[in-house]
Protein backbone atom coordinates (compact mmCIF):
# COMPACT_ATOMS: atom_id res chain seq x y z
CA UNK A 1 -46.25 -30.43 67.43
CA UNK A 2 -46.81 -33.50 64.80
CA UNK A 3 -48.20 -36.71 66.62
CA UNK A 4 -46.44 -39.57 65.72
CA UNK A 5 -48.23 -42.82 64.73
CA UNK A 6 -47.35 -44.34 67.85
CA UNK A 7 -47.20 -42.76 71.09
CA UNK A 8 -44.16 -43.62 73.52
CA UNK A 9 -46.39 -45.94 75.57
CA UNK A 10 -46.86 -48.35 72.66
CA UNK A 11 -43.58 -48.65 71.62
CA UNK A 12 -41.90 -49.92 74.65
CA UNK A 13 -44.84 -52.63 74.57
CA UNK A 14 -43.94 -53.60 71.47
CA UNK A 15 -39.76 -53.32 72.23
CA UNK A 16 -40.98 -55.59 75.33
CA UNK A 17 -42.91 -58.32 73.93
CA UNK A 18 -39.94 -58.51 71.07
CA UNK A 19 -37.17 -58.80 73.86
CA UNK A 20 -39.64 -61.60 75.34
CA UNK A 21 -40.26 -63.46 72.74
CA UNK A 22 -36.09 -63.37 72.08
CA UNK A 23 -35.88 -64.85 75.45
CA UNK A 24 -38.22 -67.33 75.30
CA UNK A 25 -36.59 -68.86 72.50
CA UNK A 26 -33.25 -68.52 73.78
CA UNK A 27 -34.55 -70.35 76.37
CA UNK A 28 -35.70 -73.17 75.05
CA UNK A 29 -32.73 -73.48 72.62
CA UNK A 30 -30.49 -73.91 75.86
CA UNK A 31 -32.60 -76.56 77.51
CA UNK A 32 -32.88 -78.49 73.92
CA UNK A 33 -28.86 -78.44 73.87
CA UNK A 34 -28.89 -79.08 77.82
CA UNK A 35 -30.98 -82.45 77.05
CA UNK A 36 -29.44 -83.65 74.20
CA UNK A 37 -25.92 -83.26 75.37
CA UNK A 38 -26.39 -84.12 78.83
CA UNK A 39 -29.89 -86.22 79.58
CA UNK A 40 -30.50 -87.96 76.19
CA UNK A 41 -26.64 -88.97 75.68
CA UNK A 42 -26.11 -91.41 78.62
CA UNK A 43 -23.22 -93.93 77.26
CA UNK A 44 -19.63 -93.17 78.85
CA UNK A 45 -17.19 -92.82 76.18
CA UNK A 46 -15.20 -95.67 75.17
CA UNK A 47 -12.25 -97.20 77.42
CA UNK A 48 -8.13 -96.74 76.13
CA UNK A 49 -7.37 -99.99 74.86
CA UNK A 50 -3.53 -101.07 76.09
CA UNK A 51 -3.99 -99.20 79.04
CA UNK A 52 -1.94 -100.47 82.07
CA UNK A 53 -5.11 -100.86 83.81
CA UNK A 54 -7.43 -101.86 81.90
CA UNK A 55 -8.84 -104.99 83.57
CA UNK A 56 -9.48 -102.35 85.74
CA UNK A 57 -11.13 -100.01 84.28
CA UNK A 58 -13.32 -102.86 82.21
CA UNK A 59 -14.21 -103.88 85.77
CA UNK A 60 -15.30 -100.43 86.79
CA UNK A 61 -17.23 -99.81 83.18
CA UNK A 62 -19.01 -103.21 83.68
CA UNK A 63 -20.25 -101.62 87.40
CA UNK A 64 -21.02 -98.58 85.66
CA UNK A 65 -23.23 -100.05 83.06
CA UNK A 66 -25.05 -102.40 85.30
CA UNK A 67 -25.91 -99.76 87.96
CA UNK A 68 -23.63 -101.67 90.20
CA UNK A 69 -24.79 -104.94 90.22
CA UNK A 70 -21.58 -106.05 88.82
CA UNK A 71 -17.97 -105.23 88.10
CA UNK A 72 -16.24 -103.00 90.40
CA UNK A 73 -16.17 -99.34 91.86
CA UNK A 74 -14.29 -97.09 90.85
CA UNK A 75 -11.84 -97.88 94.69
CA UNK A 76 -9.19 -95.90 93.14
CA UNK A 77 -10.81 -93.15 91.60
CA UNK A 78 -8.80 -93.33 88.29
CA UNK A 79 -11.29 -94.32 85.95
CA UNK A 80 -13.05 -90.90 84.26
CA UNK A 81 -9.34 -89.73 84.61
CA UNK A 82 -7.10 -92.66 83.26
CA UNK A 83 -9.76 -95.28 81.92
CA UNK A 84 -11.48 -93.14 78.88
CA UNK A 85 -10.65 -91.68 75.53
């Protein structure tokens, strides 16, 4: 019986360290795209201009981007539904 170069043992090490490295970087390619679209890109979208309510909604972005020290709340609970682009 011929003897291979590698016995059985060392090639599910090596098939095991590949599929960790793969994950590894799969992994940290999610959390880059989790942080850049989510953490890193804080600013709400712009507001629809013309919009019936849009003293309204100004109101509720001004609360928004002041961490509520001014401007409104969103008491009607229209704005991420009516107020952006």
């Amino acid at each position: 019986m011929p003897e291979d170069n590698f016995s059985h043992e060392e090639k599910n090490k090596s098939m095991a360290l590949v599929s960790s490295i793969l994950f590894v970087a799969a992994f940290i390619i999610l959390v880059y795209i989790f942080f850049t679209q989510f953490i890193l890109n804080t600013s709400l979208p712009d507001l629809r201009e013309g919009h019936k309510d849009e003293g309204y909604c100004q109101m509720v972005k001004l609360y928004l981007d002041t961490n509520g020290k001014e401007g409104w709340r969103d008491y009607r609970g229209i704005y991420y539904k009516d107020c952006l682009k």
